[in-house]
N, C-alpha and C. Protein backbone atom coordinates (compact mmCIF):
# COMPACT_ATOMS: atom_id res chain seq x y z
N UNK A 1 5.25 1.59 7.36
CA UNK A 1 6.05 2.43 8.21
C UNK A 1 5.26 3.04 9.35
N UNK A 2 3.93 3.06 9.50
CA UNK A 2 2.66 3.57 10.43
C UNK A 2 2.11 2.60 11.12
N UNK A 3 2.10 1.38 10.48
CA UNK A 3 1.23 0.39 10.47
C UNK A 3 1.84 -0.38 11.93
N UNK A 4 1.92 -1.03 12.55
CA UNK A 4 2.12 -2.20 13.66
C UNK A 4 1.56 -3.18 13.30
N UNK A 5 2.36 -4.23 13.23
CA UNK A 5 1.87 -5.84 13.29
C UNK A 5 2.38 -6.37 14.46
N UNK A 6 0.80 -7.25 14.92
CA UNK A 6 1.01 -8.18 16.12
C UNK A 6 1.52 -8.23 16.49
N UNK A 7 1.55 -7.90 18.05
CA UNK A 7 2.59 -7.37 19.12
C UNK A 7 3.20 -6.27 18.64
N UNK A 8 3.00 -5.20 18.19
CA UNK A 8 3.68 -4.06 17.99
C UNK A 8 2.62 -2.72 18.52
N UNK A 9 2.19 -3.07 19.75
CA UNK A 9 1.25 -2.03 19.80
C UNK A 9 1.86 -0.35 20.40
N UNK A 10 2.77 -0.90 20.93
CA UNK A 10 4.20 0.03 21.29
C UNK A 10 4.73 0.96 20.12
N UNK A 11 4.53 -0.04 19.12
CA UNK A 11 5.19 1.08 17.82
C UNK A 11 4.37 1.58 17.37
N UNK A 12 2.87 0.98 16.74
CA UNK A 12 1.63 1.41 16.35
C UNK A 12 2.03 2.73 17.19
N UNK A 13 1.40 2.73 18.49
CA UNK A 13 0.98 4.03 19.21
C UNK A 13 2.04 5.23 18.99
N UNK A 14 3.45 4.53 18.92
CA UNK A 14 4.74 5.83 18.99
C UNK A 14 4.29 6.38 17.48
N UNK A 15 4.32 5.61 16.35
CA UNK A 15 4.06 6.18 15.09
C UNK A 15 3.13 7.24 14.93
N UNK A 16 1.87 6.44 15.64
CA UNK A 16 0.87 7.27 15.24
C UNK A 16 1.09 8.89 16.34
N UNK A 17 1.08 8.93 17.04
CA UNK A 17 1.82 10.05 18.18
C UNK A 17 2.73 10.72 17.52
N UNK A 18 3.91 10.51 16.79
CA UNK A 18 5.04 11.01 15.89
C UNK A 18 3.94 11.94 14.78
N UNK A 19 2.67 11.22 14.17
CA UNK A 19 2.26 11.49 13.04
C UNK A 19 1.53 12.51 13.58
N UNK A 20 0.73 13.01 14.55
CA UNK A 20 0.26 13.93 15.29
C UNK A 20 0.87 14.79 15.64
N UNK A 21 2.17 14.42 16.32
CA UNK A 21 3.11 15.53 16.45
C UNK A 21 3.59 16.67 15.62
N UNK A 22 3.64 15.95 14.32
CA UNK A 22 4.15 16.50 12.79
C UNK A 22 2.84 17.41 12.70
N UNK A 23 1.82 16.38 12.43
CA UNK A 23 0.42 17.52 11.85
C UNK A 23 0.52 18.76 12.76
N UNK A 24 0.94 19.00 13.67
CA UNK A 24 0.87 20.05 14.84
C UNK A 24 2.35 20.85 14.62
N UNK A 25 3.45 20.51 14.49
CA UNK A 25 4.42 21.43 13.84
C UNK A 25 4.11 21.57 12.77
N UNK A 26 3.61 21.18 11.94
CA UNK A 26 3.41 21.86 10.46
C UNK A 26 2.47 23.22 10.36
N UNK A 27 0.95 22.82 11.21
CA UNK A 27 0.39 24.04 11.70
C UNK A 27 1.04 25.36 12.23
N UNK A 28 1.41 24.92 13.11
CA UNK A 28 2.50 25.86 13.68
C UNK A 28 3.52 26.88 13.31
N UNK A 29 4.15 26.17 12.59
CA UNK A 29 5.45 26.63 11.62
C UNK A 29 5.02 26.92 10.17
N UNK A 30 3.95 27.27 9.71
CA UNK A 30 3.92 27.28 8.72
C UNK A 30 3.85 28.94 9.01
N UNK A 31 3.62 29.74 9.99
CA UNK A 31 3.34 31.13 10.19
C UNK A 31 4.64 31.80 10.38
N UNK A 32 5.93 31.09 10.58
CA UNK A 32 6.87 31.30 10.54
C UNK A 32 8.08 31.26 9.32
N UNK A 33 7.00 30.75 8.43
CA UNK A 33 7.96 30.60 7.17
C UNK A 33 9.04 29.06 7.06
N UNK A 34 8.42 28.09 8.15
CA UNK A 34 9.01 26.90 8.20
C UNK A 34 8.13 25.75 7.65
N UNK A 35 8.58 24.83 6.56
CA UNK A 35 8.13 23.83 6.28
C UNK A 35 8.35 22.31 7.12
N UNK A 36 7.55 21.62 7.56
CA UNK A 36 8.08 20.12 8.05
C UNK A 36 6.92 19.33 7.43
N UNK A 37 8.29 18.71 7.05
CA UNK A 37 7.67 17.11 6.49
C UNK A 37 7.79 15.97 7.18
N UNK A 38 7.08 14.99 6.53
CA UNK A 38 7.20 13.92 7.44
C UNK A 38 7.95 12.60 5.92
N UNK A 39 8.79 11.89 6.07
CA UNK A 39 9.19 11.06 5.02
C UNK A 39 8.66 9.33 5.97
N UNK A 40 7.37 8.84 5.28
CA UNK A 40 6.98 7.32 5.99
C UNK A 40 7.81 6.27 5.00
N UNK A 41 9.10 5.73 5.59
CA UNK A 41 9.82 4.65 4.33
C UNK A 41 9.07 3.34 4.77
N UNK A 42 8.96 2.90 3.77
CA UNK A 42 8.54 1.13 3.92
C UNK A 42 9.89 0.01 4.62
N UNK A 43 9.55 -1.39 3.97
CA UNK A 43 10.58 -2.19 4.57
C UNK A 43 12.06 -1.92 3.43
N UNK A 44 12.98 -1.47 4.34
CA UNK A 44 14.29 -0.67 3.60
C UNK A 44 15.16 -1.72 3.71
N UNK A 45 16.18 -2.28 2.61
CA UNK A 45 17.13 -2.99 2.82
C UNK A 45 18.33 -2.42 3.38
N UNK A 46 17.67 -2.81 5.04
CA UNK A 46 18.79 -2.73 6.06
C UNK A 46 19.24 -3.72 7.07
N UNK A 47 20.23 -3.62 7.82
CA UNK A 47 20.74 -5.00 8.41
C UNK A 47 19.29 -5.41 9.46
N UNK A 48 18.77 -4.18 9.94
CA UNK A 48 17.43 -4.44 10.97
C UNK A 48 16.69 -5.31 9.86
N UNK A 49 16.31 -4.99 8.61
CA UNK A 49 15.22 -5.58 8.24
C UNK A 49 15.93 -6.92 7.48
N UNK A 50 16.82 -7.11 7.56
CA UNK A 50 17.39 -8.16 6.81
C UNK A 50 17.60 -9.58 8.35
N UNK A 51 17.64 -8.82 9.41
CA UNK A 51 17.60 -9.69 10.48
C UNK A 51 16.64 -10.59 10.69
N UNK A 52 15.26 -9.95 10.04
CA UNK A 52 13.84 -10.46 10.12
C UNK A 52 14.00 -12.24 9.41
N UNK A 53 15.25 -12.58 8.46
CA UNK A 53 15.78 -13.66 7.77
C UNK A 53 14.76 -13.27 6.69
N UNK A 54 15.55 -13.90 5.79
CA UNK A 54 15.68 -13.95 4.04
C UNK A 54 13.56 -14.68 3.79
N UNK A 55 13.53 -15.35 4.37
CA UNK A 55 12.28 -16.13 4.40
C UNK A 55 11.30 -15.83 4.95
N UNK A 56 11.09 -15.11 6.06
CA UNK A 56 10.09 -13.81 6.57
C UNK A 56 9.81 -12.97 5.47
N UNK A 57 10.83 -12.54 5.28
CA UNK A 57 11.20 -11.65 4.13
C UNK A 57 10.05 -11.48 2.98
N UNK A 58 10.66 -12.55 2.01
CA UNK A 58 10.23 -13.06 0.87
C UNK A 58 8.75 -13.39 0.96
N UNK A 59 8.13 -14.07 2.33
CA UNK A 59 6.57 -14.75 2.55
C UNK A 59 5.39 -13.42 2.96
N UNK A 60 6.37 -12.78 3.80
CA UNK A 60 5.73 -11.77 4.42
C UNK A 60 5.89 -10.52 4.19
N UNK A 61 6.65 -9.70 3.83
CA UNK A 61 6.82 -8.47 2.78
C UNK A 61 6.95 -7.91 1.76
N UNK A 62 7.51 -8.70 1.12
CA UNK A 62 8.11 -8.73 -0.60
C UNK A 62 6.27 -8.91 -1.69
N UNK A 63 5.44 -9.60 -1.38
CA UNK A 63 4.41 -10.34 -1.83
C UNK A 63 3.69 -8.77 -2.02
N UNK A 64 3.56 -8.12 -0.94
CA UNK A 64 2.70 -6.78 -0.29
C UNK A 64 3.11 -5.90 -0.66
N UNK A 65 4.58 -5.63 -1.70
CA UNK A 65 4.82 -4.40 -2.18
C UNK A 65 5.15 -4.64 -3.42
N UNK A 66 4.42 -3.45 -4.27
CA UNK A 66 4.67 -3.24 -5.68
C UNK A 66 6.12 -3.41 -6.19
N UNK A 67 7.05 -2.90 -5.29
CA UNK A 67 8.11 -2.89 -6.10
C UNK A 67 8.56 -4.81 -6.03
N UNK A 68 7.65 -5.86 -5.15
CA UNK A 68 8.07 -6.99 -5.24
C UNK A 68 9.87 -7.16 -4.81
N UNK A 69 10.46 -6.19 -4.05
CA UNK A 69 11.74 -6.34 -3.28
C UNK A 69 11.82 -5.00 -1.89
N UNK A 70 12.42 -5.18 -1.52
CA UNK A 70 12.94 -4.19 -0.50
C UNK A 70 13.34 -2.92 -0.99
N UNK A 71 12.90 -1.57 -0.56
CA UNK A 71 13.21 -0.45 -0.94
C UNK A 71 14.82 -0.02 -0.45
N UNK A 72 15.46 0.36 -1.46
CA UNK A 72 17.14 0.45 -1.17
C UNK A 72 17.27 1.71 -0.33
N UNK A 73 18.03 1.57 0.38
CA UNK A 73 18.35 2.82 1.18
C UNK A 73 18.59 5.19 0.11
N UNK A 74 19.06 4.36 -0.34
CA UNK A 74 19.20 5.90 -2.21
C UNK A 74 17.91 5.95 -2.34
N UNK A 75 16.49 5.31 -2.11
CA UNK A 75 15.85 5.69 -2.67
C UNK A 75 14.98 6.35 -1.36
N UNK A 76 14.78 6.13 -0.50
CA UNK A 76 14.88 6.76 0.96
C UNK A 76 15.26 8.40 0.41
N UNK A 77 16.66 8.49 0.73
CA UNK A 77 17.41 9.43 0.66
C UNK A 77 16.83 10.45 -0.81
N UNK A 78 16.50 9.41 -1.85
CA UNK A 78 15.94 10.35 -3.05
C UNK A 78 14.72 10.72 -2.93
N UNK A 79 13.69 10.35 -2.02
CA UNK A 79 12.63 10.79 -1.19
C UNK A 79 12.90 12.15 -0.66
N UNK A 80 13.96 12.03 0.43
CA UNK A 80 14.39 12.92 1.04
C UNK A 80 14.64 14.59 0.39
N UNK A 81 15.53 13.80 -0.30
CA UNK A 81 16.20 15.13 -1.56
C UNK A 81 14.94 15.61 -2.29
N UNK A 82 13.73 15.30 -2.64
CA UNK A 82 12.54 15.90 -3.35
C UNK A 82 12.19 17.07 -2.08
N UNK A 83 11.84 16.56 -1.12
CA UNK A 83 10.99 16.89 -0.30
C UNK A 83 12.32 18.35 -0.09
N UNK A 84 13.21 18.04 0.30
CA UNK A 84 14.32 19.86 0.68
C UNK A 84 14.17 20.45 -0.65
N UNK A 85 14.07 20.10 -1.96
CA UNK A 85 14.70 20.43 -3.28
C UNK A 85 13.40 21.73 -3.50
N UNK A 86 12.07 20.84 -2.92
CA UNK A 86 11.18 21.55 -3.85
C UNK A 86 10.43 22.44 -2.85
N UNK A 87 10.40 24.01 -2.34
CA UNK A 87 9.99 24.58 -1.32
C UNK A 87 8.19 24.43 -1.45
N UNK A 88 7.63 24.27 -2.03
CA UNK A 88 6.10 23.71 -1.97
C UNK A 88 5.64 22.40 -1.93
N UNK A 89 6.46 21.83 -1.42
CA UNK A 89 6.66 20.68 -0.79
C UNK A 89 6.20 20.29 0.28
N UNK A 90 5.23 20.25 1.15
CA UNK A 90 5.00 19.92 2.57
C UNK A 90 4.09 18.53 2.87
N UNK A 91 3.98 18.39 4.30
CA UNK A 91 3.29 17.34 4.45
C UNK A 91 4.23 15.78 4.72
N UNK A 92 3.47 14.79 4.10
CA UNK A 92 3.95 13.03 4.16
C UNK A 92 4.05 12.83 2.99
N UNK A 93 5.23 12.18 2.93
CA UNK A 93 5.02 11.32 1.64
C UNK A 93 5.67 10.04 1.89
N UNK A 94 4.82 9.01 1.38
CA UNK A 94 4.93 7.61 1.60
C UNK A 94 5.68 7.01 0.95
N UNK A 95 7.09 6.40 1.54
CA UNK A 95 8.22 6.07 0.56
C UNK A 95 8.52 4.57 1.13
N UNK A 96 7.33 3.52 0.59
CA UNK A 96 6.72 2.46 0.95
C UNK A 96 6.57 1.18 -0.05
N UNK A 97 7.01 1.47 -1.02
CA UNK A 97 6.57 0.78 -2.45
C UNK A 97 4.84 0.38 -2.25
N UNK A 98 4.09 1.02 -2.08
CA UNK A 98 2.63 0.74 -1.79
C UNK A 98 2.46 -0.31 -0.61
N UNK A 99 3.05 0.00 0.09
CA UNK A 99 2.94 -1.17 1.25
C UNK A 99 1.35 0.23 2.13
N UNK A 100 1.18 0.91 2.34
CA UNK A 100 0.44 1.72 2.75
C UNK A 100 -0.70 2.12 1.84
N UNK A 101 -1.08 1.20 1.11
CA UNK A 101 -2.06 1.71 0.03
C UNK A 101 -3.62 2.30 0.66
N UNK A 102 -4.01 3.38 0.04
CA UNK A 102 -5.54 4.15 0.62
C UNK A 102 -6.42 3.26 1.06
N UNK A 103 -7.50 3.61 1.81
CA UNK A 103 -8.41 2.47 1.99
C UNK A 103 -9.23 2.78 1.10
């Protein structure tokens, strides 16, 4: 969800800029009694990522994530719902099936 592949240096840079942006409202707002998070989803079964065809798919994404399929859109959203639910909650959390694993 951070990452850019070949020819994506456009998104690389917006991501990473987005991810800076966040680290800097979080600073910010935290003196105000405001939390922001950042939610990074992996490849989500959606019509965008389903456009990529069934065989991109399967060769090139599916192989690279633990969960071995596409992350469903509910589980996005059940990402989501942790992060409002629980007020000590802040920061990123990577909702990627390990497609972003540590170095």
């Amino acid at each position: 969800s951070s990452q850019g592949n070949r020819g994506q240096i456009s998104y690389a840079s917006t991501k990473a800029g987005l991810e800076g942006a966040a680290a800097t409202i979080m600073k910010e707002a935290m003196f105000h009694g405001v939390r922001c998070s950042v939610i990074h989803p992996g490849f989500t079964d959606t019509p965008m990522v389903r456009a990529m065809g069934s065989d991109y798919v399967a060769k090139n994404i599916l192989p690279y994530t633990q969960l071995g399929r596409l992350i469903r859109p509910d589980e996005i959203a059940d990402a989501i719902c942790f992060m409002l639910a629980n007020s000590a909650v802040s920061g990123e959390l990577w909702v990627d099936a390990g497609w972003h694993a540590p170095a």
